[in-house]
Structure formats: structure tokens, C-alpha cells
Protein backbone atom coordinates (compact mmCIF):
# COMPACT_ATOMS: atom_id res chain seq x y z
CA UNK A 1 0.00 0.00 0.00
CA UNK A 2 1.67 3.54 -0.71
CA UNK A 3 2.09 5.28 2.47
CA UNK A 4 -0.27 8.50 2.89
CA UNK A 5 1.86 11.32 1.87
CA UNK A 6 0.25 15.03 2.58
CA UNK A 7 -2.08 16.32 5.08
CA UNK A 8 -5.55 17.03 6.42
CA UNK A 9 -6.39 20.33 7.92
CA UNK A 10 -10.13 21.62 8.42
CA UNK A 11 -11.48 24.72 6.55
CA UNK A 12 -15.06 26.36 6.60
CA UNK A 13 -16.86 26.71 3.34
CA UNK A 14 -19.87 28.82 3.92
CA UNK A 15 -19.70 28.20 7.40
CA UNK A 16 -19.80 24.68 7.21
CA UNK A 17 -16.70 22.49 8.28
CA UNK A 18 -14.81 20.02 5.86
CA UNK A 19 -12.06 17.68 5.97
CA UNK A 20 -9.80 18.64 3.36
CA UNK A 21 -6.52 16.84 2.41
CA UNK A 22 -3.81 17.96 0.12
CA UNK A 23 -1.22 15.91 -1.55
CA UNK A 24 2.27 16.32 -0.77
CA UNK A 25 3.55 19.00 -3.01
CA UNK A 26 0.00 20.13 -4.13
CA UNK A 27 0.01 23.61 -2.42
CA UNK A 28 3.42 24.47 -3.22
CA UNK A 29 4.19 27.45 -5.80
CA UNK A 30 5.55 25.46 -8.34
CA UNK A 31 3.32 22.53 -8.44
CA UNK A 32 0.72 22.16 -11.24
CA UNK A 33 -2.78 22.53 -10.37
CA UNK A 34 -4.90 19.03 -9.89
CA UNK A 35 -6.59 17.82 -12.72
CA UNK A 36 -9.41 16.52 -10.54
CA UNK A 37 -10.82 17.01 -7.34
CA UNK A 38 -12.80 14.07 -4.92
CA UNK A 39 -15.86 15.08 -2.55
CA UNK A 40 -16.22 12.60 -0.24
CA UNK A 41 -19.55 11.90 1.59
CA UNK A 42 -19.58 10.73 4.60
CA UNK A 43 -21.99 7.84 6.02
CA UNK A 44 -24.34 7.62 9.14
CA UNK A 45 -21.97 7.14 12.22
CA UNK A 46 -20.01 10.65 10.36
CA UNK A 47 -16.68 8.26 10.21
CA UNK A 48 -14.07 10.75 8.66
CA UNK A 49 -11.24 9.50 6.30
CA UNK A 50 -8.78 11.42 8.87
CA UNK A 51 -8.81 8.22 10.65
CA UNK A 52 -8.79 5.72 7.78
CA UNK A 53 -4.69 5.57 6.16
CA UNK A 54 -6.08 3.05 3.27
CA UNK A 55 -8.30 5.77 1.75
CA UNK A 56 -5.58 8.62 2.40
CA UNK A 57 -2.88 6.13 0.71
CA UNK A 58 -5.03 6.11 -2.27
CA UNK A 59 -5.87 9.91 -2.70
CA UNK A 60 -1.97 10.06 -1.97
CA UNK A 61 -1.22 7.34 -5.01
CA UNK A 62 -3.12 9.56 -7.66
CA UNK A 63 -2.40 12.92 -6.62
CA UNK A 64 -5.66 14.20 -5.43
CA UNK A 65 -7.16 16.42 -3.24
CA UNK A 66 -9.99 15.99 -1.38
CA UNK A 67 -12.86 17.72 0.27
CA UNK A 68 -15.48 15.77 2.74
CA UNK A 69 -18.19 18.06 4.03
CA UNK A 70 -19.47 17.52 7.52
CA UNK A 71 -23.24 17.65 7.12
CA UNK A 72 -24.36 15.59 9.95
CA UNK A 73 -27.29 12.70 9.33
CA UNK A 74 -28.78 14.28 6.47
CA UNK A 75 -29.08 11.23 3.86
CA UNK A 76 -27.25 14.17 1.26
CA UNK A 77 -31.06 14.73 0.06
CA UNK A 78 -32.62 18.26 -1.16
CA UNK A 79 -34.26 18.42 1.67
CA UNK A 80 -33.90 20.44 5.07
CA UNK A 81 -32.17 18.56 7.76
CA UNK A 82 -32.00 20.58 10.99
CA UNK A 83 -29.18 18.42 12.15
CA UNK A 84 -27.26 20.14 9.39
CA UNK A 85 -28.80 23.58 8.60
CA UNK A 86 -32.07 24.85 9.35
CA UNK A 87 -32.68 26.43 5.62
CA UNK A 88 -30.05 24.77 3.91
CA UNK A 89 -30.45 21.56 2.30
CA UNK A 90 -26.99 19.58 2.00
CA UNK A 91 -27.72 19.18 -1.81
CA UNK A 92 -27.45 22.91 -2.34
CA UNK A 93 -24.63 23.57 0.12
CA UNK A 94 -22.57 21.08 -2.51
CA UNK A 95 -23.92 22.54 -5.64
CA UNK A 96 -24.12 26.53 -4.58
CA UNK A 97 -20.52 26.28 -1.75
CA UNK A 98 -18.59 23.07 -2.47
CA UNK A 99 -18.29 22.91 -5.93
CA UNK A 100 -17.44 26.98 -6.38
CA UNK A 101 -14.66 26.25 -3.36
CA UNK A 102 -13.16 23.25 -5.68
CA UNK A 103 -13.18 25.88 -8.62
CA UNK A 104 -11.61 28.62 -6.34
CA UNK A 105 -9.07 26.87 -4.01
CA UNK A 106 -7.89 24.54 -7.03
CA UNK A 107 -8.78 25.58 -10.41
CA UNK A 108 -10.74 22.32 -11.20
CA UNK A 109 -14.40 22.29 -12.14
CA UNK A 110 -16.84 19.46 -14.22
CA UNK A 111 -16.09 17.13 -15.33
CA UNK A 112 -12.75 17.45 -13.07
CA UNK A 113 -15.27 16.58 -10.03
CA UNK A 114 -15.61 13.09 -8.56
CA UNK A 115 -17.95 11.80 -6.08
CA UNK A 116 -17.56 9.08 -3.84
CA UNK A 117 -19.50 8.07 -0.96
CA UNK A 118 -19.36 5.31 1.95
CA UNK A 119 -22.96 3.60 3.35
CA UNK A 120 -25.20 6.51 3.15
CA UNK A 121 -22.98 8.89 1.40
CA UNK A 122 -22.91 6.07 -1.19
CA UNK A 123 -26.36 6.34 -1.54
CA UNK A 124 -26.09 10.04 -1.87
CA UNK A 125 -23.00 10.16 -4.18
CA UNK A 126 -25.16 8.02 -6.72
CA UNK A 127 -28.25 10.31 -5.98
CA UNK A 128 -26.19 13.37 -6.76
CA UNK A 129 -25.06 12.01 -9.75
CA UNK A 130 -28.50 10.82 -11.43
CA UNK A 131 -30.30 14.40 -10.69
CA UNK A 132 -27.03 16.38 -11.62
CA UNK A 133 -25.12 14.38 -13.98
CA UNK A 134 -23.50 17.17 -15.80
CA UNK A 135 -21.95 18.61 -12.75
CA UNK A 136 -21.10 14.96 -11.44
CA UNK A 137 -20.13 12.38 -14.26
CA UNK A 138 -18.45 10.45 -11.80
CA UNK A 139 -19.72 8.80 -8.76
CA UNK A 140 -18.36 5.43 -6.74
CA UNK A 141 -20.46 4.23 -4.18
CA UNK A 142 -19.25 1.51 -1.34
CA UNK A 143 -21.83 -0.09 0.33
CA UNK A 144 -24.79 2.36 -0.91
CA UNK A 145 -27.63 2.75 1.55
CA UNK A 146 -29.98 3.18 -1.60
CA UNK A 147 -33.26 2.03 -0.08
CA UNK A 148 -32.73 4.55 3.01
CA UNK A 149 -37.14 4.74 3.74
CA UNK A 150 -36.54 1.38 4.95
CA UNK A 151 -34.96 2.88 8.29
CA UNK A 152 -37.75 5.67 8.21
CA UNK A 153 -39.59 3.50 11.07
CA UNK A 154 -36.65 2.26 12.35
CA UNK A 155 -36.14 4.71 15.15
CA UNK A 156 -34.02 6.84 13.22
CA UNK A 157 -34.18 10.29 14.28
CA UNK A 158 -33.66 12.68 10.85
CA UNK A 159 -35.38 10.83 8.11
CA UNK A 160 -39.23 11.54 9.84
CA UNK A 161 -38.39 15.00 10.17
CA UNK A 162 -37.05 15.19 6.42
CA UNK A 163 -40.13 13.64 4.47
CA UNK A 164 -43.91 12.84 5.51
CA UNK A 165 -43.66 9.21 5.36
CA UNK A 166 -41.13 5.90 4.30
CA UNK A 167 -43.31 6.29 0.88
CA UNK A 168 -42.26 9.80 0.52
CA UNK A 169 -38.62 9.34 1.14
CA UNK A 170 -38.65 5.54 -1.35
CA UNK A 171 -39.87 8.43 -3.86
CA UNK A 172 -36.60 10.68 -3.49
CA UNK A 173 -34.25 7.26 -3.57
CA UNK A 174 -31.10 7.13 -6.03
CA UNK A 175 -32.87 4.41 -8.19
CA UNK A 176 -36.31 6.65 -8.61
CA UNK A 177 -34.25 9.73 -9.60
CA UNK A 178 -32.66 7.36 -12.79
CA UNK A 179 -33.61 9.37 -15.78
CA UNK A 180 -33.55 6.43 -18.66
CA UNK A 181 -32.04 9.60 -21.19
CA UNK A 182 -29.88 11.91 -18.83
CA UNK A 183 -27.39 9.73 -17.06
CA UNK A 184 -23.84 10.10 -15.43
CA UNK A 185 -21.69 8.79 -17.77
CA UNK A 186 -19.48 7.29 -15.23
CA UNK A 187 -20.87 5.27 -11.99
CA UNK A 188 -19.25 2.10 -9.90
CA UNK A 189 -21.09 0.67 -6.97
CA UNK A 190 -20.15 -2.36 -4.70
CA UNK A 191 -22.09 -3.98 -2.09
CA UNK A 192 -20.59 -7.18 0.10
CA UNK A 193 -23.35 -9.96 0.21
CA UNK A 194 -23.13 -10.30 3.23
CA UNK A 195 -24.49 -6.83 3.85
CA UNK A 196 -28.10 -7.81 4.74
CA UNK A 197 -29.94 -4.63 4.82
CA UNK A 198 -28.10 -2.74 1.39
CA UNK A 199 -27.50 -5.40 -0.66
CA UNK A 200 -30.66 -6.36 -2.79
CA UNK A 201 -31.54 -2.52 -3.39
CA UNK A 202 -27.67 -2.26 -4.84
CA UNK A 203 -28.64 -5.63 -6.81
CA UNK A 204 -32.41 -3.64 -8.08
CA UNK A 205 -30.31 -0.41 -8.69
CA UNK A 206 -28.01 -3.14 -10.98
CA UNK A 207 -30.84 -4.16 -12.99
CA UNK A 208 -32.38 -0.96 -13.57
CA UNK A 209 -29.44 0.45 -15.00
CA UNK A 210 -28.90 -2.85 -16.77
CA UNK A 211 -32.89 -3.04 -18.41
CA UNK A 212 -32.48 0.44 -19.34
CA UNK A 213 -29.18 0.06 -21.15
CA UNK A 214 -26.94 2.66 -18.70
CA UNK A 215 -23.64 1.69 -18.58
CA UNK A 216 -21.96 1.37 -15.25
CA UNK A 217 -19.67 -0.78 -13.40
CA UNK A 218 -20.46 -2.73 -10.08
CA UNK A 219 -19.03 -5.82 -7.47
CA UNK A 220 -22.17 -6.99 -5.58
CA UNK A 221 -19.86 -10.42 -5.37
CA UNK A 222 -16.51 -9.29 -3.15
CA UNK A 223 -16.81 -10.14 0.42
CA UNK A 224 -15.19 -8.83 2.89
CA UNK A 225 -16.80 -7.72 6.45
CA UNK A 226 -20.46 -6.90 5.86
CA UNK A 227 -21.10 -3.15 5.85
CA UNK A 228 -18.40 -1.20 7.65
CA UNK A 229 -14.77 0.43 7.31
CA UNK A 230 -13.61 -3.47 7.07
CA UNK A 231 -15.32 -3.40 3.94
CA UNK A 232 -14.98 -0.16 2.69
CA UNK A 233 -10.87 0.07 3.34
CA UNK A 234 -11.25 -3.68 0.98
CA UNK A 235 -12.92 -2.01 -1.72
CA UNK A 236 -11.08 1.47 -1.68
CA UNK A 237 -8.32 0.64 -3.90
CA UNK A 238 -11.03 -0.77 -6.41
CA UNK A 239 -12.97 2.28 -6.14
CA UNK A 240 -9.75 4.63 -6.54
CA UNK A 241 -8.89 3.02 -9.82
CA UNK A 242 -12.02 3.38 -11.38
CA UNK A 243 -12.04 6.68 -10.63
CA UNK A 244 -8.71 7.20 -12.10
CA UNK A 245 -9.64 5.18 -15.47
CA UNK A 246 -12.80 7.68 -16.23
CA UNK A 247 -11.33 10.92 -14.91
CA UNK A 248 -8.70 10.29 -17.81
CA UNK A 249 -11.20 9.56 -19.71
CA UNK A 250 -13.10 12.54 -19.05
CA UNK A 251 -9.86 14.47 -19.28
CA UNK A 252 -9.48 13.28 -22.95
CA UNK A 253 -12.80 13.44 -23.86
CA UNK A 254 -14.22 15.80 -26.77
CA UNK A 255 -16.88 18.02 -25.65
């Protein structure tokens, strides 16, 4: 594994707090600026990638820099989550504040944007990426919480405060926001089988995409730890070099 090289440091973007971490070399006078950029959304328990070396050592490997938003439990929906802002829907906040920071700290803008998302900010990177898929081409999900109504009665504590019912929040789901003639052009998802409550809506998202002839890339096969870091830190590498493979190809595509 190639040892993290850089560092994290915490900025404010709008008056929200990030995660942000730099390559070694990145922010030095002479470097070149990035030619991409990763958002990373964070899951339920708000584990940060401070903590986890095996995602660091890949951001490290291909030179990126990264930005992970601390928005609380807020499912990365368009809708108003007072755990995160009491007018502000996380959505926005990434559309109107993140993505103008990426442009303004680094100089990188669509399609030089990634997504990628752990548990429920795997749900929410592929979200993002069906309802905006000119400002995110690229999205890799690890262990997707797609089906996210089913913990609506569940005792969870944001979701009933976000959306009337569990039918009103299965309506605002990644696979219900597939559009069969605007798609992202680039999307990976993995899911470990052994992941009981995530797995068969990764394996519906699969054939959705599949009936309706959108390409994408997926391993609901790999095991590795059911749904955790275990799991996640497993599949980052994977996730990295897909990632890599389509932001080239992005970089060389013709508009």
C-alpha cells in the first residue's frame, strides 16, 4: 500500500466544516494545479477518512485532493435537515458552496469533479449524480444505503423529520431519480453480500441500470466484512482506480 503522503487540515466553506486533504507538493508554488478534485460523503456514524490511512494512501497514489463536508445525518437529500442547517439543504450547500470552493481553491471544475461516498454517502453520491449528472459524471459508491425509507420507522431520528412518510422518502431514492435519457456517464457501486440490509436494493439499482441500457460498473460479489470500514478500506483501492480510469477519460474526452 503507498504510504499516505500530505495532510488534512479543516477549513469552513460557507460556514460549514470540511475535511480537506492535500497531496504532498499540491500547495506548493511550483506545483501544477490538480486535474481533478474528490468530494467525499460521509456515512451515518459521520466516520471521517482522517482516521482511515487506506483511503488517504489512495488519494496520496493519484495525486488528489480531497474535500469531505461535515453535514451531519442528512441522507445528502434536497431536503432540510436541521441536524445540518435549518434552511439549507446539504444538496445545495454542494452545488451553490462546495463545488465553487473546488473551482476557487484549485482551479478544477466538471467534469474534473468526482464523487464518492461510503454507506449513506454512497447512496447520496449516486443520488447526486443521477439528478445532476453534468456537474457529477463520476460517482463510486461503497456499500450504498440506496433504499434509506426502509430505516424511516426504524427509530431513526432525521429521516421523519425530512419527508412525511417511508413512501415519501422511497420516492426521493437514487434508483427513482434514474432518468432512462440523462445519465452520469461514469458510476461504480459495490455492495458485500453479506451486507443484509443494502444489498438487494444495490442488486435492483443493478438491474435498472442494466434493463435500461446505462452503462456502469459494479461488485455486488466481493466479500469482505459486511457493511463497515472493514469493507470499505477492501474495496477502496477498487474504487480509486475506477475513478482514475474515467477521470482520464473525461480528461481526454471531446466536448
Amino acid at each position: 500500500m503507498t504510504e499516505p503522503s500530505g495532510a488534512w487540515s479543516e477549513v469552513t466553506v460557507a460556514g460549514k466544516t470540511c475535511d480537506v486533504f492535500e497531496p504532498a507538493g499540491a500547495a506548493s508554488a511550483t506545483s501544477a494545479a490538480p486535474q481533478a478534485v474528490l468530494i467525499y460523503l460521509h456515512g451515518i456514524h459521520l466516520n471521517r477518512l482522517v482516521d482511515q490511512p487506506q483511503f488517504t494512501a489512495q488519494f496520496t497514489r493519484y495525486g488528489w485532493p480531497i474535500i469531505a463536508p461535515r453535514c451531519g445525518r442528512c441522507w445528502w437529500t434536497d431536503r432540510v435537515c436541521a441536524e445540518f442547517d435549518p434552511q439549507l439543504t446539504p444538496e445545495q450547500h454542494l452545488l451553490k458552496n462546495i463545488v465553487p470552493y473546488i473551482a476557487e481553491r484549485w482551479d478544477v471544475r466538471p467534469p474534473g469533479i468526482a464523487l464518492l461516498g461510503t454507506s449513506m454517502g454512497g447512496q447520496g453520491a449516486l443520488r447526486l449524480a443521477f439528478r445532476h449528472p453534468n456537474v457529477f459524471p463520476l460517482a463510486a459508491a461503497i456499500s450504498p444505503a440506496i433504499d434509506f425509507h426502509l430505516r424511516y420507522d426504524e427509530q431513526d431520528e432525521t429521516l421523519p423529520l425530512m419527508y412525511a412518510d417511508a413512501e415519501a422518502a422511497r420516492q426521493d431514492t437514487a434508483t427513482l431519480h434514474v432518468h432512462p435519457l440523462n445519465w452520469p456517464r461514469n458510476l461504480w457501486f459495490c455492495c458485500d453480500p453479506l451486507d443484509y440490509r443494502w444489498h438487494e436494493s444495490a442488486e435492483r439499482l443493478r438491474m435498472k441500470l442494466s434493463a435500461l441500457g446505462i452503462p456502469h460498473d459494479h461488485d455486488l460479489e466481493t466479500s469482505g466484512g459486511g457493511h463497515g470500514f472493514e469493507y470499505y478500506n477492501r474495496m477502496a483501492p477498487t474504487a480509486a482506480k475506477f475513478l482514475a480510469e474515467r477521470l482520464e477519460r473525461e480528461r481526454r474526452r471531446v466536448p
